[in-house]
N, C-alpha and C. Protein backbone atom coordinates (compact mmCIF):
# COMPACT_ATOMS: atom_id res chain seq x y z
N UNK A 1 -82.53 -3.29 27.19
CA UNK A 1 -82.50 -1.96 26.65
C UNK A 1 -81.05 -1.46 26.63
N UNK A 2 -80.87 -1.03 25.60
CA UNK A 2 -79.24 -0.26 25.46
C UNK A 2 -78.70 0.72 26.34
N UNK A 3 -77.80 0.99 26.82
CA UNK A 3 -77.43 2.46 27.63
C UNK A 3 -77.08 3.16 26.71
N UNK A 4 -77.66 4.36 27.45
CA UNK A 4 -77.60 5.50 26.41
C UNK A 4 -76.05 6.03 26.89
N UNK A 5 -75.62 7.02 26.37
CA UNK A 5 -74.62 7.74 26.16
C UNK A 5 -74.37 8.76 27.75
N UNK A 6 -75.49 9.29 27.63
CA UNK A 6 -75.78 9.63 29.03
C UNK A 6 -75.55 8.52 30.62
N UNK A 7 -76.23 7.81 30.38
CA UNK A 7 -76.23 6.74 31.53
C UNK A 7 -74.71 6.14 31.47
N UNK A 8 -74.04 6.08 30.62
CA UNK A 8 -72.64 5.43 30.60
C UNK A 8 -71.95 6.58 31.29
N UNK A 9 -72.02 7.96 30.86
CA UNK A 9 -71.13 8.85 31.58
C UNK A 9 -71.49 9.00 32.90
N UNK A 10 -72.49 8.76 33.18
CA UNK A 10 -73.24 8.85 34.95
C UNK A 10 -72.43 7.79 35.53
N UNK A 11 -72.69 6.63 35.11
CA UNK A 11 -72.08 5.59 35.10
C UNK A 11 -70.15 5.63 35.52
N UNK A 12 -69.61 6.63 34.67
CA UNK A 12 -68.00 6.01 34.93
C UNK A 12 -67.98 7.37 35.58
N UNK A 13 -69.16 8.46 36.05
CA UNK A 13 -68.64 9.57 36.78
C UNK A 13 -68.73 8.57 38.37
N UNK A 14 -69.60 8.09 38.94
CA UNK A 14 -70.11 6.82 40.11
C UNK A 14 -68.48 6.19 39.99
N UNK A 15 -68.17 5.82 39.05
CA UNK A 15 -66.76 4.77 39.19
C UNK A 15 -65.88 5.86 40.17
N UNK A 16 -65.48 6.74 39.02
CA UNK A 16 -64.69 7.47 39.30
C UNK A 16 -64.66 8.37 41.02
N UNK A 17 -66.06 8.60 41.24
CA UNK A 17 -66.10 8.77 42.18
C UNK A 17 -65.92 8.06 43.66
N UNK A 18 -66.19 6.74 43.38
CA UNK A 18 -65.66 5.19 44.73
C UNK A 18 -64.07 5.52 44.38
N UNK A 19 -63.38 5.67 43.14
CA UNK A 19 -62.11 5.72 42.96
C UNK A 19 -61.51 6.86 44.02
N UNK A 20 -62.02 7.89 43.66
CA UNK A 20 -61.25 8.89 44.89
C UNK A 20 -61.66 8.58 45.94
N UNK A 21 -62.74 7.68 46.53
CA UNK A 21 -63.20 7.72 47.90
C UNK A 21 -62.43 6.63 48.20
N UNK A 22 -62.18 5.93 47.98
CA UNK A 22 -60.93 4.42 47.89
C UNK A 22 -59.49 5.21 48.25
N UNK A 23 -59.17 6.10 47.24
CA UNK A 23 -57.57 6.96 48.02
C UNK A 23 -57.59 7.34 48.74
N UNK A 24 -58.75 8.14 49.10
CA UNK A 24 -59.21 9.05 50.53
C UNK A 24 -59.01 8.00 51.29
N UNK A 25 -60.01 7.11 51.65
CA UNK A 25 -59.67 6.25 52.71
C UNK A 25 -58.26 5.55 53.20
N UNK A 26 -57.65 5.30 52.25
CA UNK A 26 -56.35 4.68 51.99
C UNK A 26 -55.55 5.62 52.67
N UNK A 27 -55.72 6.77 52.00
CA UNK A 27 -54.35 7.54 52.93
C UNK A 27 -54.92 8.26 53.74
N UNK A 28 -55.63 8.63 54.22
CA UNK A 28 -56.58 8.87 55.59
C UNK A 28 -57.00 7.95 56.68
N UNK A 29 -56.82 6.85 56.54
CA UNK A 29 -57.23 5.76 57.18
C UNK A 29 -58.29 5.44 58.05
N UNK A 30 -59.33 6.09 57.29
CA UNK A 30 -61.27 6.43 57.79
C UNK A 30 -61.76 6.54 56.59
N UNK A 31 -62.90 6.43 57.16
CA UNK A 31 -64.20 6.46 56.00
C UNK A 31 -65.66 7.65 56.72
N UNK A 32 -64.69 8.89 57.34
CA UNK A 32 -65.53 9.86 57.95
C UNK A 32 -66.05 10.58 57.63
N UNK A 33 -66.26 10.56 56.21
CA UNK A 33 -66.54 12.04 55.58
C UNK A 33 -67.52 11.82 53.94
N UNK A 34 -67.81 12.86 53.45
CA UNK A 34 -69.00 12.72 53.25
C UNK A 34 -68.93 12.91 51.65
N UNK A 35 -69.15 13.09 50.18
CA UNK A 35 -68.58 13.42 49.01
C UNK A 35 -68.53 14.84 48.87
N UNK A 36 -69.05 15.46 49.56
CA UNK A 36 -69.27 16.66 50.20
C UNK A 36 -67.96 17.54 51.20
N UNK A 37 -67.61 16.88 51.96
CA UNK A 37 -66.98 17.15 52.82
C UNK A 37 -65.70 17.86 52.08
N UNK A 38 -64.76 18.87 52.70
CA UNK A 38 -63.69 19.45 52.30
C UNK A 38 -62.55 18.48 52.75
N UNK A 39 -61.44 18.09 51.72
CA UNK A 39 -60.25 17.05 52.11
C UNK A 39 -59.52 18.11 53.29
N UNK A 40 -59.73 19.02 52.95
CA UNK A 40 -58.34 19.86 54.52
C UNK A 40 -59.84 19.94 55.58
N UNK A 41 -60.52 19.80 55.34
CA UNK A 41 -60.92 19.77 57.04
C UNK A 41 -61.42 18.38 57.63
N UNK A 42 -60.67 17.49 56.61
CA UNK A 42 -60.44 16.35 57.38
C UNK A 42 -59.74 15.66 58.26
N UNK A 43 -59.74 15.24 59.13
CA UNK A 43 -58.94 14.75 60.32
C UNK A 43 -58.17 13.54 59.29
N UNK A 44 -56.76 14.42 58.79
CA UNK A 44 -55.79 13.74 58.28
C UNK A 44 -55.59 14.35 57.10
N UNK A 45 -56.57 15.39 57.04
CA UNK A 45 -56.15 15.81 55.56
C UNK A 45 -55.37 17.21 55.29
N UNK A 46 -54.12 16.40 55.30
CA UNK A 46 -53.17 17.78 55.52
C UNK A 46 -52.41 18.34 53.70
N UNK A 47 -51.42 18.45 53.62
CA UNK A 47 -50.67 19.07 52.21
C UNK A 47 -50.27 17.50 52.20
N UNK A 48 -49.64 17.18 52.50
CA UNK A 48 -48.61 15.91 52.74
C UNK A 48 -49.49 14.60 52.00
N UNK A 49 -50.54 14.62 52.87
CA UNK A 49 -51.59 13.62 52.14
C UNK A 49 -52.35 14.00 51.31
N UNK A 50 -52.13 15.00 51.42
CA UNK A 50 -53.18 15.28 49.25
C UNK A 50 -51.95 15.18 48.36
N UNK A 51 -51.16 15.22 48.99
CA UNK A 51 -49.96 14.63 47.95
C UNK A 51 -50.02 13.27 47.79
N UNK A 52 -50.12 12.73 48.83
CA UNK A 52 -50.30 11.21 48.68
C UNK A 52 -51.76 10.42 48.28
N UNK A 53 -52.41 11.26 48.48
CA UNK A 53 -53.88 11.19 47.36
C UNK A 53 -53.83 10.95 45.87
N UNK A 54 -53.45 12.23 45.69
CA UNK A 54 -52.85 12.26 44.04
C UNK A 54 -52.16 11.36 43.56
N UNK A 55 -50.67 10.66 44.52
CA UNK A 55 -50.28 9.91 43.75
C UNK A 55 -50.80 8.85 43.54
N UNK A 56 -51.87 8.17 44.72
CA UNK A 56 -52.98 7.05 44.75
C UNK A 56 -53.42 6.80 43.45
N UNK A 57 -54.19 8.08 43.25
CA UNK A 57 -54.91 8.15 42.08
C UNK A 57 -54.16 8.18 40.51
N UNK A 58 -53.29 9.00 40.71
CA UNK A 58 -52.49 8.92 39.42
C UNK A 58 -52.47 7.85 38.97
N UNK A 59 -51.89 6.57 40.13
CA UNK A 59 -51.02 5.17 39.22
C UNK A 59 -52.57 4.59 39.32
N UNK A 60 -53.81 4.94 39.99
CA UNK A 60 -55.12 3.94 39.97
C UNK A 60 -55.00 3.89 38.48
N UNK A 61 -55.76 5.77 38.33
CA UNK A 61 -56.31 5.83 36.85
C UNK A 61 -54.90 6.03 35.43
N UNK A 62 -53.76 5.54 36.19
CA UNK A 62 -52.93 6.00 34.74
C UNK A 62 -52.79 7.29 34.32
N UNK A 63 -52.67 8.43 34.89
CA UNK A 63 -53.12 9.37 34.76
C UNK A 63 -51.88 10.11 35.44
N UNK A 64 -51.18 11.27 34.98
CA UNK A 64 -50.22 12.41 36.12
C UNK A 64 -51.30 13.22 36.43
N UNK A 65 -51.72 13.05 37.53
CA UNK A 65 -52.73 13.94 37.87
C UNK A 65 -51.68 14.86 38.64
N UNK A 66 -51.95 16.45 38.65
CA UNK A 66 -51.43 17.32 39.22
C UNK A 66 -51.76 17.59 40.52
N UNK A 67 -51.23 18.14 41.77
CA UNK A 67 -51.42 18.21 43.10
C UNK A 67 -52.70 19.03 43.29
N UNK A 68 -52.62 20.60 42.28
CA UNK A 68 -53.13 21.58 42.20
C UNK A 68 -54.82 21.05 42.55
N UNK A 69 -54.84 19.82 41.46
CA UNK A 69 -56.58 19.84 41.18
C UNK A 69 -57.26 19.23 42.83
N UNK A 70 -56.42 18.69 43.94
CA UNK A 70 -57.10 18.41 44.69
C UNK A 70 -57.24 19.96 45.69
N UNK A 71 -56.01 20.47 45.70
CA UNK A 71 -55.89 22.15 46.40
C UNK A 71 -57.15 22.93 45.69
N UNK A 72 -57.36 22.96 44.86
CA UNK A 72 -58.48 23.37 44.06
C UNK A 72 -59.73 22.95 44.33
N UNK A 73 -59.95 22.11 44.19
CA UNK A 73 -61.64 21.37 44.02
C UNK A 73 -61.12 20.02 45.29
N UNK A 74 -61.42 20.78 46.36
CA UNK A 74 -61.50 20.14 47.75
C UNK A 74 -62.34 18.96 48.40
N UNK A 75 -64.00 19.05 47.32
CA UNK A 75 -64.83 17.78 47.80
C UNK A 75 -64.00 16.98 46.84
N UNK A 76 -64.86 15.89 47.60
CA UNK A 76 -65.07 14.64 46.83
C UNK A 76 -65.48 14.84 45.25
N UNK A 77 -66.70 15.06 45.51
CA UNK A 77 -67.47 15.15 44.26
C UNK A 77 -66.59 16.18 43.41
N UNK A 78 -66.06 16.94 43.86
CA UNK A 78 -65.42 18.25 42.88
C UNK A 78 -64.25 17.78 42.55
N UNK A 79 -63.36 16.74 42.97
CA UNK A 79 -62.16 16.29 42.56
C UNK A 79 -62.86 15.45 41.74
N UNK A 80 -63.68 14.30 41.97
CA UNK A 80 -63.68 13.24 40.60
C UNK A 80 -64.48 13.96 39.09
N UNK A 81 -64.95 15.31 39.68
CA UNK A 81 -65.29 16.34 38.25
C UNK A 81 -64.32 16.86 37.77
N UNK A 82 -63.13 16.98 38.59
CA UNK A 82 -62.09 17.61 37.92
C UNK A 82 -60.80 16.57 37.22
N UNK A 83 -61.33 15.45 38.28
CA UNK A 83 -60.20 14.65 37.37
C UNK A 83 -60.60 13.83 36.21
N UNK A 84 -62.14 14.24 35.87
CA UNK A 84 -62.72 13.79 34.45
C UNK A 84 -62.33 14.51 33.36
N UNK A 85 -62.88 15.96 33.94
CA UNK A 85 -62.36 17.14 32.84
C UNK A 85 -61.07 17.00 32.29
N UNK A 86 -60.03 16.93 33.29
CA UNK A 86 -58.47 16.83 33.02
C UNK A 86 -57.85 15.76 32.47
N UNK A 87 -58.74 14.22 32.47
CA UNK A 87 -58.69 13.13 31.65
C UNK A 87 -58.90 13.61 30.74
N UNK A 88 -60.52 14.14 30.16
CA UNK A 88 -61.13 14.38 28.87
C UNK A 88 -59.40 15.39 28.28
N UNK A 89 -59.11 16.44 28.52
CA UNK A 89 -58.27 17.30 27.74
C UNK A 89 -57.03 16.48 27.64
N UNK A 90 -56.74 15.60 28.49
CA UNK A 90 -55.57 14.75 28.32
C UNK A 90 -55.24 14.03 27.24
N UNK A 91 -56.40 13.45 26.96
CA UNK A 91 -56.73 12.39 25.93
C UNK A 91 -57.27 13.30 24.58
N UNK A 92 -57.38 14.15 24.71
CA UNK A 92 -57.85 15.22 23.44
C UNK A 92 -56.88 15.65 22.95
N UNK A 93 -55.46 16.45 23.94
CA UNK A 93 -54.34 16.76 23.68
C UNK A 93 -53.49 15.45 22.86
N UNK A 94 -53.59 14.64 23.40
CA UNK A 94 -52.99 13.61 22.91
C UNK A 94 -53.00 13.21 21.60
N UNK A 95 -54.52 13.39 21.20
CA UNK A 95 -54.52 13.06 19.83
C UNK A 95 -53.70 13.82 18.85
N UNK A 96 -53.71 14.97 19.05
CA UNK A 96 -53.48 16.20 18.50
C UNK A 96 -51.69 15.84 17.79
């Protein structure tokens, strides 16, 4: 059976989401916390390392991701929604 259009975006939102949980761990050096969980009330999750988050992620996905969107959208789950959105306009701008 084909994937629908739907199931593909579920699909690379799941990617995207092991992707930030992969930097998290990396520059946190645990796997304590939950997709849920807030990055500053993590044991390690200070300014310094959401800086070093971001840049994780930037060179993962190819992407200048800005510092702001992790200060902003603090879970898990709310950073790999935000760093979809900010792909999607990236790549929209671009065309333009």
């Amino acid at each position: 059976m084909p994937e629908t259009s739907q199931q593909s975006e579920s699909h690379s939102a799941d990617e995207l989401r092991l992707v930030v949980r992969r930097a998290w761990e990396e520059v946190l050096g645990h796997a304590d916390f939950t997709d849920e969980d807030g990055f500053f009330d993590l044991a390690g999750g200070y300014s310094l390392t959401a800086v070093q988050v971001m840049v994780v992620l930037s060179d993962e996905l190819n992407l200048k991701l800005p510092v702001r969107l992790i200060m902003r959208h603090r879970s898990l789950t709310e950073l790999a929604s935000a760093i979809s959105l900010f792909a999607l306009k990236s790549t929209v701008g671009s065309e333009q």
